[in-house]
Each structure stands twice: as C-alpha cells, then as structure tokens.
C-alpha atoms as a PDB file:
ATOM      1  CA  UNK A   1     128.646 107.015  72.118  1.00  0.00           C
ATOM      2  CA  UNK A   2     132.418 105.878  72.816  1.00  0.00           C
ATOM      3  CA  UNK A   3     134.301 104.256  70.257  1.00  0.00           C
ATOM      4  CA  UNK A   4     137.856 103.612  69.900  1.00  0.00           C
ATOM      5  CA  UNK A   5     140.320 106.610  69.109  1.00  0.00           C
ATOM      6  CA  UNK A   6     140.332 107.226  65.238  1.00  0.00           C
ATOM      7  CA  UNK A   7     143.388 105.569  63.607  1.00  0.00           C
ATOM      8  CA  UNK A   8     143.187 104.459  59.890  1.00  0.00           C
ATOM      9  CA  UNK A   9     142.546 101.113  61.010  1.00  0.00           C
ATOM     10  CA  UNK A  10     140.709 101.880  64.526  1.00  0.00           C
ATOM     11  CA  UNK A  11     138.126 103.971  62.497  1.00  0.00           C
ATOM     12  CA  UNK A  12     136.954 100.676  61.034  1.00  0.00           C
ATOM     13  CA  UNK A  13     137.567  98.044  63.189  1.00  0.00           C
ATOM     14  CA  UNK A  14     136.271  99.202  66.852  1.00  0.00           C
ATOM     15  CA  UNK A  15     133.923  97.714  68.741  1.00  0.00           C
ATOM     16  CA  UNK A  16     130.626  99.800  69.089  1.00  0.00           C
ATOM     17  CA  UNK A  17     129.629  99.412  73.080  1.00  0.00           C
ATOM     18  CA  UNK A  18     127.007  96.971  73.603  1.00  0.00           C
ATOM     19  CA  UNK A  19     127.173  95.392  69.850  1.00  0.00           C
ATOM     20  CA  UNK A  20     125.568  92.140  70.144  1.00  0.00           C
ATOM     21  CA  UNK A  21     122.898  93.888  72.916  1.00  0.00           C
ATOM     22  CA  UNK A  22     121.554  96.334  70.532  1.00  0.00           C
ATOM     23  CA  UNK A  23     121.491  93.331  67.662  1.00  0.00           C
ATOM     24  CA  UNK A  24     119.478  91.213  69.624  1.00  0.00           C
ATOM     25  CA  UNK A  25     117.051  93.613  70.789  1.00  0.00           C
ATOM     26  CA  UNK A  26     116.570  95.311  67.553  1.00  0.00           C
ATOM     27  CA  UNK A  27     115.867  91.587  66.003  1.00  0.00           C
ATOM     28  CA  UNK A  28     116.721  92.740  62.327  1.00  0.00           C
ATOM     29  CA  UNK A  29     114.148  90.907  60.136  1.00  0.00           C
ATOM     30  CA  UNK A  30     114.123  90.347  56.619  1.00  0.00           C
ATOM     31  CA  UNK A  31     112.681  93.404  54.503  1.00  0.00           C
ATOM     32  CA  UNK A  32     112.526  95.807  57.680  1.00  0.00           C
ATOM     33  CA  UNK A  33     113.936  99.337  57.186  1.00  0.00           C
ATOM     34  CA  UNK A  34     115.964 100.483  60.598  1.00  0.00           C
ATOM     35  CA  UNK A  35     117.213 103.789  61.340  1.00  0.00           C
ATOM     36  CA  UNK A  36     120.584 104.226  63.006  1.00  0.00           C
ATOM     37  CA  UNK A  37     119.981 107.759  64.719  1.00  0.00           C
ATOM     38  CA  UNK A  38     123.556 108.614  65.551  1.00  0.00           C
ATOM     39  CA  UNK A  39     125.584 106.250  63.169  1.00  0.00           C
ATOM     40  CA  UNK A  40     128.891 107.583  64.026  1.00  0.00           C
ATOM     41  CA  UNK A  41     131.667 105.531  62.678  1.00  0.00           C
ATOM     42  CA  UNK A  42     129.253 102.433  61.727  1.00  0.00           C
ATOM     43  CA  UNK A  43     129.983  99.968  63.957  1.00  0.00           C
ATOM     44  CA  UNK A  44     126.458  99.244  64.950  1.00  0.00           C
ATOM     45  CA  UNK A  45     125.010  99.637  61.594  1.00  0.00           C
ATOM     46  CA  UNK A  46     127.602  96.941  59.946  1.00  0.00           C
ATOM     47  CA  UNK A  47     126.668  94.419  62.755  1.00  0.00           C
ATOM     48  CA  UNK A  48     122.881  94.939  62.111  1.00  0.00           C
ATOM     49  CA  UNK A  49     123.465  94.718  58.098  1.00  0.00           C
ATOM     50  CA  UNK A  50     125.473  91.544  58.640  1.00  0.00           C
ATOM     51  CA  UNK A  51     122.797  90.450  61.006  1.00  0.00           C
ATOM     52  CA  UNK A  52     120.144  90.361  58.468  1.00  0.00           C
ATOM     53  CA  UNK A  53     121.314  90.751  54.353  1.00  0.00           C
ATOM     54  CA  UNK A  54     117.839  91.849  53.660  1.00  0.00           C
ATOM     55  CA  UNK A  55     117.459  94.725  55.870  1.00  0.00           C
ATOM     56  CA  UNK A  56     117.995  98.330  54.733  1.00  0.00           C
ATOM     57  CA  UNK A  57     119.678 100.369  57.304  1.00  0.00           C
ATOM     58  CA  UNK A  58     119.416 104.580  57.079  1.00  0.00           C
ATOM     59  CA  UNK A  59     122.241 106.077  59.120  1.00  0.00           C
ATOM     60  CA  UNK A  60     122.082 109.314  60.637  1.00  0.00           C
ATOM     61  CA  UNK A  61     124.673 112.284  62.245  1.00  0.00           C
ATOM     62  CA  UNK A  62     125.714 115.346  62.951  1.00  0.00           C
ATOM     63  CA  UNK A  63     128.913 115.052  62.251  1.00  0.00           C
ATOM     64  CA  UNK A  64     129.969 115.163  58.796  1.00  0.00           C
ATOM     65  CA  UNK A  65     133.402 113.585  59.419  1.00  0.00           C
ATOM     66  CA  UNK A  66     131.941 110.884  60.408  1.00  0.00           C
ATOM     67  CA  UNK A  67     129.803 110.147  57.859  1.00  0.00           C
ATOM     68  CA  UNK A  68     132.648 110.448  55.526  1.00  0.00           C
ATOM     69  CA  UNK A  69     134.415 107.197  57.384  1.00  0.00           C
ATOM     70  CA  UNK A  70     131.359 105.431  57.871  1.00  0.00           C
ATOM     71  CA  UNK A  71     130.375 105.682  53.974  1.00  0.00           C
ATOM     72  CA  UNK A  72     133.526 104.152  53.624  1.00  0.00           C
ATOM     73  CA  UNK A  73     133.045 101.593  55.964  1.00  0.00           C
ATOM     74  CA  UNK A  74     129.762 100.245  54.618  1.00  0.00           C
ATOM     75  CA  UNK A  75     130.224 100.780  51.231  1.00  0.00           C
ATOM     76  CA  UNK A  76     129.679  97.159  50.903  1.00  0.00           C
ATOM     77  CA  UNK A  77     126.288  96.885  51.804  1.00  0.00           C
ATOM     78  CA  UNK A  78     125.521  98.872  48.409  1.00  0.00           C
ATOM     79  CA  UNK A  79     121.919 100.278  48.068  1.00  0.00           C
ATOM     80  CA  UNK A  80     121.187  98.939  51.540  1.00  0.00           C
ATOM     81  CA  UNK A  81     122.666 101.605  53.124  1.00  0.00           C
ATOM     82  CA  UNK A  82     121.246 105.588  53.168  1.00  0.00           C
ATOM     83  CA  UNK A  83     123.892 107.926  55.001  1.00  0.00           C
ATOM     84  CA  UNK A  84     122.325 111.846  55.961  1.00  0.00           C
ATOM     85  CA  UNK A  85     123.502 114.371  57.714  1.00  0.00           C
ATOM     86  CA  UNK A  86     121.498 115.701  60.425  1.00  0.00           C
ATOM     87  CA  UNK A  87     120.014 115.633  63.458  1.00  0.00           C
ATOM     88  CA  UNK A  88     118.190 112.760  64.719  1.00  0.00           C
ATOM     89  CA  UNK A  89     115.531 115.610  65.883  1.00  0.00           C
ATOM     90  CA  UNK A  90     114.728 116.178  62.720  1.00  0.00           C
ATOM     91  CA  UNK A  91     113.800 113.006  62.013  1.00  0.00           C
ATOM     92  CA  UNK A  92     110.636 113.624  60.219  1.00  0.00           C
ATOM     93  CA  UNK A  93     111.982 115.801  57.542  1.00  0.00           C
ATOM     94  CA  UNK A  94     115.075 113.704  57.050  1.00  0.00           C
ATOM     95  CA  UNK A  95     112.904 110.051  56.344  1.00  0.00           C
ATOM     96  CA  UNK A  96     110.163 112.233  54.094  1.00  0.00           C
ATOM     97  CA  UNK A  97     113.365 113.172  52.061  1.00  0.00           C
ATOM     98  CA  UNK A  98     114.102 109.354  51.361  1.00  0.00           C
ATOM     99  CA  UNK A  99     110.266 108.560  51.200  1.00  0.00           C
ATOM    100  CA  UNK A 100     110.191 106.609  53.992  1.00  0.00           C
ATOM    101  CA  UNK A 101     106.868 106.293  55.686  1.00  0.00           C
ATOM    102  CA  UNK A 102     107.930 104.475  58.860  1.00  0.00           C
ATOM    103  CA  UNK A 103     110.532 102.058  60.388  1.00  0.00           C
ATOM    104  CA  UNK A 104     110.871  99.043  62.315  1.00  0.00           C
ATOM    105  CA  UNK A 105     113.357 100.049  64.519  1.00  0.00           C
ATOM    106  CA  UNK A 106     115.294 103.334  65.774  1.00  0.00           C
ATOM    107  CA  UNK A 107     118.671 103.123  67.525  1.00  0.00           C
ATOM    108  CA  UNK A 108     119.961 106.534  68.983  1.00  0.00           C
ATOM    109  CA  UNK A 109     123.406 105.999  70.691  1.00  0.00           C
ATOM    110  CA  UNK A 110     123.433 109.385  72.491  1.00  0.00           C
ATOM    111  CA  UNK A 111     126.289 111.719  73.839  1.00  0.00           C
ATOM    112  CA  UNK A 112     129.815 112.276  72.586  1.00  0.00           C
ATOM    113  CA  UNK A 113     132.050 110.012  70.228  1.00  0.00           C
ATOM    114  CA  UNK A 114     135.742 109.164  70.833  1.00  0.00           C
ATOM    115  CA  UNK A 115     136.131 110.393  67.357  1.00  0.00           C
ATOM    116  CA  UNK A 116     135.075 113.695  68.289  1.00  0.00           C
ATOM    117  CA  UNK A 117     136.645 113.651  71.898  1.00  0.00           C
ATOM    118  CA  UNK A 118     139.908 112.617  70.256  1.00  0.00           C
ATOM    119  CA  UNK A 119     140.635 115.199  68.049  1.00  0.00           C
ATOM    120  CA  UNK A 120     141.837 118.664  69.780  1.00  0.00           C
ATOM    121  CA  UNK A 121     140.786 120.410  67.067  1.00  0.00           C
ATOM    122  CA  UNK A 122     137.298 119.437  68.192  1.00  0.00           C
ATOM    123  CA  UNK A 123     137.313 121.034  71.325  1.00  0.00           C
ATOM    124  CA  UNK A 124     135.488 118.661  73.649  1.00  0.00           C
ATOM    125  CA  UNK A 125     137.812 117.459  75.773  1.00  0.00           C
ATOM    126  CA  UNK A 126     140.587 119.042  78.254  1.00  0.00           C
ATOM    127  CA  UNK A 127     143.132 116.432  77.619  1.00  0.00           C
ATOM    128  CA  UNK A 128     144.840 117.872  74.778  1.00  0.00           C
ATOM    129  CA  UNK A 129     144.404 121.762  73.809  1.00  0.00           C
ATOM    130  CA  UNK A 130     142.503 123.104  71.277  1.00  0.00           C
ATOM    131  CA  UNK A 131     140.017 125.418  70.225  1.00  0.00           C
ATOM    132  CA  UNK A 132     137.272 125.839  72.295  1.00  0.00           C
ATOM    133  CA  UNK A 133     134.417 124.312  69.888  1.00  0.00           C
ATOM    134  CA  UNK A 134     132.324 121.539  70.970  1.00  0.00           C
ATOM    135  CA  UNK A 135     129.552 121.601  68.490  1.00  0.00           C
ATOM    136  CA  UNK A 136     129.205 118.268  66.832  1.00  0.00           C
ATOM    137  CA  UNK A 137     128.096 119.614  63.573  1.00  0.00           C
ATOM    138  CA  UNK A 138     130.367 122.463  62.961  1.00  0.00           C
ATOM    139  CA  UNK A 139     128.275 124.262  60.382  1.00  0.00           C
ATOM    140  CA  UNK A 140     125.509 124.850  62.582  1.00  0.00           C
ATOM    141  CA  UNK A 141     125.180 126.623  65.753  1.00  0.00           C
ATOM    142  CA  UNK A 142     127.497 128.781  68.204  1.00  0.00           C
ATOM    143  CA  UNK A 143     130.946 127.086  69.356  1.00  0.00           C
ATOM    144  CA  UNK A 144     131.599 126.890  73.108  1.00  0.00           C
ATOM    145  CA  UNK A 145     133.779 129.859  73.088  1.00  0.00           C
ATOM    146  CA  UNK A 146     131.015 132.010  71.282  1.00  0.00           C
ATOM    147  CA  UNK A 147     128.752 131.227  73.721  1.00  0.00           C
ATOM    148  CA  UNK A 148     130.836 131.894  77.060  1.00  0.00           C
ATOM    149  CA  UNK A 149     131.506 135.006  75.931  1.00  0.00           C
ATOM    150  CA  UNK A 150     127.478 135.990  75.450  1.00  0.00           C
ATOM    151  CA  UNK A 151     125.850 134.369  78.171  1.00  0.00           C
ATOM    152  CA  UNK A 152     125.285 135.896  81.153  1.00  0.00           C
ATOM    153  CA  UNK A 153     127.315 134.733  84.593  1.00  0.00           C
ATOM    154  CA  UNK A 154     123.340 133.845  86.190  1.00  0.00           C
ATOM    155  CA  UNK A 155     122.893 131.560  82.420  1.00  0.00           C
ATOM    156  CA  UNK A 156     126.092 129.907  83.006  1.00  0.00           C
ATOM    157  CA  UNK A 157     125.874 128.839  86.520  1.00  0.00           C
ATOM    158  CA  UNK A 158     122.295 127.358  85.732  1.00  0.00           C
ATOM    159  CA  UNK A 159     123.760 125.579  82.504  1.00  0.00           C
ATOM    160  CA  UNK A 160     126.959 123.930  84.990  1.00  0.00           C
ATOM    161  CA  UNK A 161     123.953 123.128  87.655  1.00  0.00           C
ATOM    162  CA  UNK A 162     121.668 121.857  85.167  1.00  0.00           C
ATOM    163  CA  UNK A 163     123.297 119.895  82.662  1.00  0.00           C
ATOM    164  CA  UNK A 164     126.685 118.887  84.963  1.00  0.00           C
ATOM    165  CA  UNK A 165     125.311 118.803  88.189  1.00  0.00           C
ATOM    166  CA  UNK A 166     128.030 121.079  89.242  1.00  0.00           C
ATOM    167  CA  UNK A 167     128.212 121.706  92.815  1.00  0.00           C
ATOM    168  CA  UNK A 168     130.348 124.599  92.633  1.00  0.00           C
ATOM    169  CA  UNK A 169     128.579 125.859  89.398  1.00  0.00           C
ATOM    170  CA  UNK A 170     128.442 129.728  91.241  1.00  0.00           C
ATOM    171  CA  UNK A 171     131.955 129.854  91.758  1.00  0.00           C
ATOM    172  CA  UNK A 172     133.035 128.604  88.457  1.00  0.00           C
ATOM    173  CA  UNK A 173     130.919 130.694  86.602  1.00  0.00           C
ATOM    174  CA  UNK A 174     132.274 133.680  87.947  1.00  0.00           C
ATOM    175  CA  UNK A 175     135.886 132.529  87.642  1.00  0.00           C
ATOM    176  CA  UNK A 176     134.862 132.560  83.908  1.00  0.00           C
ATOM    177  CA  UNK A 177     133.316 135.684  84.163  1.00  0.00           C
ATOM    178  CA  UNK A 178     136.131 137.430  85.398  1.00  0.00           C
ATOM    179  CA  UNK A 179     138.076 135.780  83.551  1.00  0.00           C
ATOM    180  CA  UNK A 180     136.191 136.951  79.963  1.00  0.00           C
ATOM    181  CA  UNK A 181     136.651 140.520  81.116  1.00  0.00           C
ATOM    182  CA  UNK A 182     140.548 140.304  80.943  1.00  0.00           C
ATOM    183  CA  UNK A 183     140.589 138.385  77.301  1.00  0.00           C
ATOM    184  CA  UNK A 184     137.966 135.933  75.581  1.00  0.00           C
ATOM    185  CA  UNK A 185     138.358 132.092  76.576  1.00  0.00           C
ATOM    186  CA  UNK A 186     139.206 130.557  73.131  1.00  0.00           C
ATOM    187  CA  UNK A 187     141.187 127.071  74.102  1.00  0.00           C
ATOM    188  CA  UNK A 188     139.826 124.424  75.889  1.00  0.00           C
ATOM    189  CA  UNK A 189     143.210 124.714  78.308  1.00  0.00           C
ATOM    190  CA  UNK A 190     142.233 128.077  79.246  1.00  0.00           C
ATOM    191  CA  UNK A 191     138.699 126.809  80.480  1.00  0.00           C
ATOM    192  CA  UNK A 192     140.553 123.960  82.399  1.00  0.00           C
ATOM    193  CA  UNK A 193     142.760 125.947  83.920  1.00  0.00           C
ATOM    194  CA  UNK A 194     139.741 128.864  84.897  1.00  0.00           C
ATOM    195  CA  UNK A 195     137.851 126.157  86.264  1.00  0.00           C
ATOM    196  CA  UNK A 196     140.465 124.474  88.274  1.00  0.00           C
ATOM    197  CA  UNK A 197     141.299 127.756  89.336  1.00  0.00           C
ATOM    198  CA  UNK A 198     137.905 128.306  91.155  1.00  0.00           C
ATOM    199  CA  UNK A 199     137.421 125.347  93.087  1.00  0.00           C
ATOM    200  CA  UNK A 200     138.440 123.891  96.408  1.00  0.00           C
ATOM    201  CA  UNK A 201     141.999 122.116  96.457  1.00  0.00           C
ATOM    202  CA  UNK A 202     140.140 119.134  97.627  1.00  0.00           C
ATOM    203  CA  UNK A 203     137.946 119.132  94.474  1.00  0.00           C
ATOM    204  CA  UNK A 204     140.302 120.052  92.106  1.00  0.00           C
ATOM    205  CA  UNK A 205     142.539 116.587  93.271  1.00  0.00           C
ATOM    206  CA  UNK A 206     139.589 114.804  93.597  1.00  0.00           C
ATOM    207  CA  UNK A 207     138.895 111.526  91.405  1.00  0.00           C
ATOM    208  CA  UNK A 208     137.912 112.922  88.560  1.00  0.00           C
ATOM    209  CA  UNK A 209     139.051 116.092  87.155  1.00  0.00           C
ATOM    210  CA  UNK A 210     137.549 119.438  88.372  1.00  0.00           C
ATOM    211  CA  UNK A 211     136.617 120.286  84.501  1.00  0.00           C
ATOM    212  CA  UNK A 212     135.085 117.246  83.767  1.00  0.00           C
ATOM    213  CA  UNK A 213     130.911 118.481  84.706  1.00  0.00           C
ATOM    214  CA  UNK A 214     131.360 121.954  83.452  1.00  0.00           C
ATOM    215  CA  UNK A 215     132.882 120.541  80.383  1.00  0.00           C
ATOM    216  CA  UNK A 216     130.076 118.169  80.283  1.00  0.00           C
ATOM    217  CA  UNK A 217     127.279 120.714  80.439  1.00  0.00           C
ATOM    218  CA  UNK A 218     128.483 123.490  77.896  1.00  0.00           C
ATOM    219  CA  UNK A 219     128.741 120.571  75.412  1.00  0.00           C
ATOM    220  CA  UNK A 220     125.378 119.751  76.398  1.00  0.00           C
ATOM    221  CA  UNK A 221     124.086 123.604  75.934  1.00  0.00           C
ATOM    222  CA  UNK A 222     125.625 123.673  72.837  1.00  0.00           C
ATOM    223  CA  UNK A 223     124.813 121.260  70.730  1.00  0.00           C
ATOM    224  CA  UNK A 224     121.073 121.197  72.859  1.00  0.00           C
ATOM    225  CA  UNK A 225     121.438 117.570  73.469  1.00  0.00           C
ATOM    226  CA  UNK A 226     118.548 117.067  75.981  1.00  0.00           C
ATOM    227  CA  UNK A 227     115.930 118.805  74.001  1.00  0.00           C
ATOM    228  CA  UNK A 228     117.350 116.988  70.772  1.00  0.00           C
ATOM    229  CA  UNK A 229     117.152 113.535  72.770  1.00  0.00           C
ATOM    230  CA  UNK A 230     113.318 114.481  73.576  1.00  0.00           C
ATOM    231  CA  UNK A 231     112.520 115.331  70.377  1.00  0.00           C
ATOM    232  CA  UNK A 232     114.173 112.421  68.879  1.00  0.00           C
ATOM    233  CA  UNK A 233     111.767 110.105  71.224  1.00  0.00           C
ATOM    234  CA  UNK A 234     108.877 111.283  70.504  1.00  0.00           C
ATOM    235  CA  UNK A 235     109.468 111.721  66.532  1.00  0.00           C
ATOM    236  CA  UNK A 236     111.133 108.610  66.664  1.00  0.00           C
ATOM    237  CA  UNK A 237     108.541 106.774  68.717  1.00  0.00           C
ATOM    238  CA  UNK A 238     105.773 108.305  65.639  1.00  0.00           C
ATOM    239  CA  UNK A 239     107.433 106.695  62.687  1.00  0.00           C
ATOM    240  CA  UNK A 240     107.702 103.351  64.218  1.00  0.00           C
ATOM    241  CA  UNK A 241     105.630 100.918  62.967  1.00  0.00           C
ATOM    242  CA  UNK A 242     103.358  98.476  64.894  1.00  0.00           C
ATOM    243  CA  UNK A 243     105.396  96.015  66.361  1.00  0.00           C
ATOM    244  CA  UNK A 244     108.762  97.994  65.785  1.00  0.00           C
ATOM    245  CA  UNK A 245     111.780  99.017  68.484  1.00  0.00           C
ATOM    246  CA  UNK A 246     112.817 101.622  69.864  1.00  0.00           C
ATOM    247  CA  UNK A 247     116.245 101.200  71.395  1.00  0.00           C
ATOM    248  CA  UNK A 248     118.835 103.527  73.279  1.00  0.00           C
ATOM    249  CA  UNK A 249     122.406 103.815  75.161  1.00  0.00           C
ATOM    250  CA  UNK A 250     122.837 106.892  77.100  1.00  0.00           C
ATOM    251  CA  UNK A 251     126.219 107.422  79.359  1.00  0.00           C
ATOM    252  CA  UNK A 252     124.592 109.360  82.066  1.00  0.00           C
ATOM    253  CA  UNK A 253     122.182 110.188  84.189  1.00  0.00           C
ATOM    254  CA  UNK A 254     120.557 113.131  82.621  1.00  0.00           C
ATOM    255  CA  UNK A 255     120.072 111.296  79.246  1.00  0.00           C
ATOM    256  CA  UNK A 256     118.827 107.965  81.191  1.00  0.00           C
ATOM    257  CA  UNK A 257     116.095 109.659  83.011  1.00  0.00           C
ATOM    258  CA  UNK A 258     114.711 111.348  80.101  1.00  0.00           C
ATOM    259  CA  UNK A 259     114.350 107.762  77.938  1.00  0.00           C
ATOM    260  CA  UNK A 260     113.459 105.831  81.088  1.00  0.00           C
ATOM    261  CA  UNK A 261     110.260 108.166  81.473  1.00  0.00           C
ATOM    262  CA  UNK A 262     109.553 108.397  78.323  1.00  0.00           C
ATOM    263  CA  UNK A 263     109.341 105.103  77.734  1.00  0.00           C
ATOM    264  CA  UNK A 264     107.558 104.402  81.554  1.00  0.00           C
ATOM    265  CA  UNK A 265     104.785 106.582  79.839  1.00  0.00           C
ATOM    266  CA  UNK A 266     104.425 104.925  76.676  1.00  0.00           C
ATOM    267  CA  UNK A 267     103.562 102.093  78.556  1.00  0.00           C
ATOM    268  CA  UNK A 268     101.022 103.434  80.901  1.00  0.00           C
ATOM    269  CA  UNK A 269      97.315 103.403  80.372  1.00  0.00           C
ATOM    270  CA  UNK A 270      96.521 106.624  82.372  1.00  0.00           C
ATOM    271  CA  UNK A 271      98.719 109.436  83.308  1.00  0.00           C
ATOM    272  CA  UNK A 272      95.946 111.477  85.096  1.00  0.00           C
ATOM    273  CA  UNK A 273      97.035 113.378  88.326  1.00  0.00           C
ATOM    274  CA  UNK A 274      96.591 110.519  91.276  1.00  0.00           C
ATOM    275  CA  UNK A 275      93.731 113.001  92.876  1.00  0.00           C
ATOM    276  CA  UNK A 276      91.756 112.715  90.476  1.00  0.00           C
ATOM    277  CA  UNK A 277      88.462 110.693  90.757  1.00  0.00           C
ATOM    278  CA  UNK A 278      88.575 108.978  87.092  1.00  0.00           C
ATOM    279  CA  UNK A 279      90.690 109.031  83.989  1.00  0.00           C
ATOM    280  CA  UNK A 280      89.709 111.983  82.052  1.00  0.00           C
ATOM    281  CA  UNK A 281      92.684 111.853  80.247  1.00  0.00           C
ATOM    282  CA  UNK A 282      92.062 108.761  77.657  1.00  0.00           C
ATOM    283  CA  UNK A 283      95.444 107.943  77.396  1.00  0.00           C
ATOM    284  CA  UNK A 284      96.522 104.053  76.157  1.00  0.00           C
ATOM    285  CA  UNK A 285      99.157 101.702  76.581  1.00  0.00           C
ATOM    286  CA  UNK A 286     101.579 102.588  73.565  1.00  0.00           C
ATOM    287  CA  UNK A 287     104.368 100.523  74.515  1.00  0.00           C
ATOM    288  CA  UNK A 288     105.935  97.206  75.945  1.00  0.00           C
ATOM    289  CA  UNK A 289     109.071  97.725  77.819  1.00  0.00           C
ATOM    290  CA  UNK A 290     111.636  94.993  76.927  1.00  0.00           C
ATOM    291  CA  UNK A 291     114.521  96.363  79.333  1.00  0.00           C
ATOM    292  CA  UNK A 292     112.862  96.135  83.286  1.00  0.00           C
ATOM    293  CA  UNK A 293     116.195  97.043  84.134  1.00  0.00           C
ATOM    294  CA  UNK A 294     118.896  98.282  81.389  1.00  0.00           C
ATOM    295  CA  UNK A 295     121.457  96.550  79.777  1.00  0.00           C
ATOM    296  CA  UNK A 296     125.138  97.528  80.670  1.00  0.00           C
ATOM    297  CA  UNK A 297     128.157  96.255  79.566  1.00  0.00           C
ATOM    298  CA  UNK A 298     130.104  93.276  81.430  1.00  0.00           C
ATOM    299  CA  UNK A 299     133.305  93.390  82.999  1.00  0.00           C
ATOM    300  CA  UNK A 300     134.820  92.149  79.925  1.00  0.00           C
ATOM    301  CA  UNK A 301     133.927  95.068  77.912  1.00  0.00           C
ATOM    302  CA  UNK A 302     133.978  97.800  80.523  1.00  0.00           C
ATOM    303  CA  UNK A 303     137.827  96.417  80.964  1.00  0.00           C
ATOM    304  CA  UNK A 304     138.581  96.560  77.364  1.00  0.00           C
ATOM    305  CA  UNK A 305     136.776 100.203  76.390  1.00  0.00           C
ATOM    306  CA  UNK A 306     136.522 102.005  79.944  1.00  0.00           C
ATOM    307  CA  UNK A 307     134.833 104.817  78.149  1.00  0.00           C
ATOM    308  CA  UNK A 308     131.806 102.271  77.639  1.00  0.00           C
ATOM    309  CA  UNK A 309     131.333 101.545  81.398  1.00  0.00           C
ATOM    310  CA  UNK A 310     128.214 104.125  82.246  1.00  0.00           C
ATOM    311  CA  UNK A 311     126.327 102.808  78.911  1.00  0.00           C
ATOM    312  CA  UNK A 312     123.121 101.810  79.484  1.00  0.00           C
ATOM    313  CA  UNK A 313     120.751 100.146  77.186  1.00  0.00           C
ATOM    314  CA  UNK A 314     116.909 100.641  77.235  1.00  0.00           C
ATOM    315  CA  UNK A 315     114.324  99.280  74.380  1.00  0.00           C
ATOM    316  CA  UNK A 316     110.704  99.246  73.783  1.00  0.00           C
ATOM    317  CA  UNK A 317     108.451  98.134  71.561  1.00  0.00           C
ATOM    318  CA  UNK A 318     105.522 100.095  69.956  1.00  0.00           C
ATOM    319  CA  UNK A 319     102.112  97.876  70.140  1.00  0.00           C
ATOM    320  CA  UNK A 320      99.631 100.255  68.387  1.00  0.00           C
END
C-alpha cells in the first residue's frame, strides 16, 4: 500500500493510490459502518469520512506506528473514527470487541507501506541498511533474520520460488546458506550483497535489482501475507452485510490472483468439477462483481507516485 515517504508533513498530506477509485466504489452512505482493513497512515479513511459526515469508519493495522500518525490525522472526525491494532485476519475478534455485528463495506489495501519501506530501521528494503526485520507488527512473530537462520536451505528456496517467483531461488538459497555458516545475516545489506553475489552478472545488472523477489518473498513468509489476505476475504466477505462492498488494491500478482478468484467464486452458482453430471454441490451466487477488469491508476498518478503503478483495484458486492 505505497504512500509517500514519512515527513512531518508527508505523513499527513499524501495521496493514498487510487483515492477517489476506492471512494466511489465503496459509495459511503449515510449511517453505514466501513472497515478500513489496513488503514496505514489514513489517507483513504479521511477521504471516505469527508465523503460522507455520517459514516463511522473502523481502521485497522499491524503496525502500531502507524496507527499512532493516523490517530493523529483523524482526530477530527471524533467518535466516528475506531483505530485497532491488528490483523485484518482477525477480523472477527477485532469487530466483536467494538460490538459490531457487520459492515457495509471492507477496504484492505494489501502489501507494504512507504512508511515502513522508508525507515531502515524497518528492514524491508535494500536501499538503505538496517536490521534485517521485516515484520510489520514488531511485537509479534519472527524477524527476517530469525528466520534465515532456522529454515532449512530446501524451505528457503521454495519460499524465493513461491512467494517471489525467483528463478534462481536454488542458487540464492544456498549462497545464504553458506553464507549463515560463516556468521548470521543480521542487515538487510548483507542479504543484498549474498544475493547479488549468487546470481548471473546478467541478472544482477538487469532492470530491476537482483534482491528485489527474494526480498519480496521473505517479507511475504514473514509476516504470512497470503494466508492473512485469504483469511481476510473470507472473514471479511462474512461480516458484510446484504448489499455491502468488498473492495481491494493489491501490487502484484500473487495477491491479485488470490482476490480475483475469490471473488470469481462468490459470484458463481456452481463450482462442481466440470465432469460431473449435475450440481451436487448447492452452491449460490454470493456476489456481483463491480470491477470486469480492475481499476489501475492513470498516467497522471503512476507519474506522480511510481510506487503506485502495479495497484490494482477489484470490488464486489455481497447480494445475500
């Protein structure tokens, strides 16, 4: 979920990527309650609550520092606004502690933040140095470095193949192997330079930087972003109410083809193998699709926040 890089001012006054997309799909009424899954640093949640003054907005995340700005930020919405921390996974347990029964609408703005990429001390990116962390709530879970030096060579090629379609997963996962035996990786530079170290010269000058998948698909592991994007659908998806929207931007392919069949399912009537002589398995239409094809930014905003130019927007709405 890029944003712009976290300055006292930039904090508050970015531009969330696809703003006025998400506002007019969501379609804020007056009186709905809407759920902002991964709230970030607000900037989709102050254009819905300025979209509608009579719509209460519950804003969700991981990661406590941003919650911090964002209560800031829409501290002028008052009682309209409930910030938690958590996962949007757990979204069950986090709207039964506010005694919400269900919502009109859901936004989850997966992936990474520029807040978080930003910030060496985070760990995500390769940029700038830093410990090797990664995990987007920092009181839960094992950091990157923790779990490189646990998992097995086998687990850490399928992770690079898996989740960052790393085509020379084998060889970098022995580079870090080896690697681990002479001292622990603690600093995202060291990965860098391991996994630079391990590929083809042609690769490693190629057009984007030879870290960029692997460093992709341990953040992934980490923080268990594909199972919590699952989860988050189909929890999600439950609370809605009749009529309500589910909307999301994901910023690659992995996270795309997960919400594009969930949501191609939702809307089908059977889901029976295609052998089969008749529909044994009583399955109903569930949801409208209201994206055929997903909304992505235009060349003016891909121009002005190139971090936003792989978002893609999908929505549907729940009609039982």
């Amino acid at each position: 979920m890029p944003e712009h890089p976290d300055d006292s001012r930039a904090a508050y006054d970015h531009i969330p990527v696809l703003r006025d997309e998400v506002v007019r799909v969501l379609a804020p009424q007056p009186g709905a309650t809407l759920v902002d899954g991964t709230v970030g640093l607000g900037g989709h949640a102050e254009a819905i609550l300025e979209a509608e003054p009579a719509v209460r907005l519950i804003g969700i995340d991981r990661d406590e520092a941003a919650l911090d700005r964002t209560k800031t930020r829409l501290a002028r919405f008052g009682e309209r606004v409930s910030l938690l921390h958590g996962d949007y996974a757990g979204l069950d347990r986090l709207l039964d502690e506010v005694g919400v029964d269900a919502v009109d609408g859901l936004l989850l703005d997966v992936g990474v933040s520029s807040l978080q990429l930003d910030d060496p001390a985070r760990g995500f990116s390769f940029r700038s140095d830093g410990p090797l962390d990664m995990r987007m709530d920092r009181s839960a879970g094992r950091s990157a470095a923790e779990w490189l030096a646990s998992a097995s060579q086998a687990e850490i090629a399928d992770v690079l193949t898996k989740y960052g379609e790393e085509r020379y997963a084998a060889r970098i996962a022995r580079a870090i192997d080896e690697a681990r035996q002479r001292e622990a990786i603690e600093t995202t530079a060291a990965l860098a330079e391991i996994i630079r170290g391990a590929v083809p010269a042609a690769y490693r000058h190629g057009r984007i930087d030879a870290a960029t998948r692997t460093f992709q698909a341990i953040r992934i592991r980490v923080n268990g972003e594909l199972e919590a994007l699952e989860a988050g659908l189909r929890t999600g998806f439950h609370r809605l109410t009749c009529g309500g929207i589910l909307a999301v931007i994901s910023f690659h392919s992995l996270e795309d083809r997960i919400v594009k069949r969930f949501f191609r399912v939702a809307a089908t009537d059977c889901i029976c193998p295609p052998e089969l002589p008749a529909c044994v398995c009583d399955k109903r239409v569930e949801a409208e699709v209201l994206t055929k094809r997903p909304v992505m930014p235009s060349a003016g905003e891909a121009a002005a926040n190139p971090r936003a130019r792989s978002a893609k927007l999908r929505a549907a709405r729940k009609v039982v």
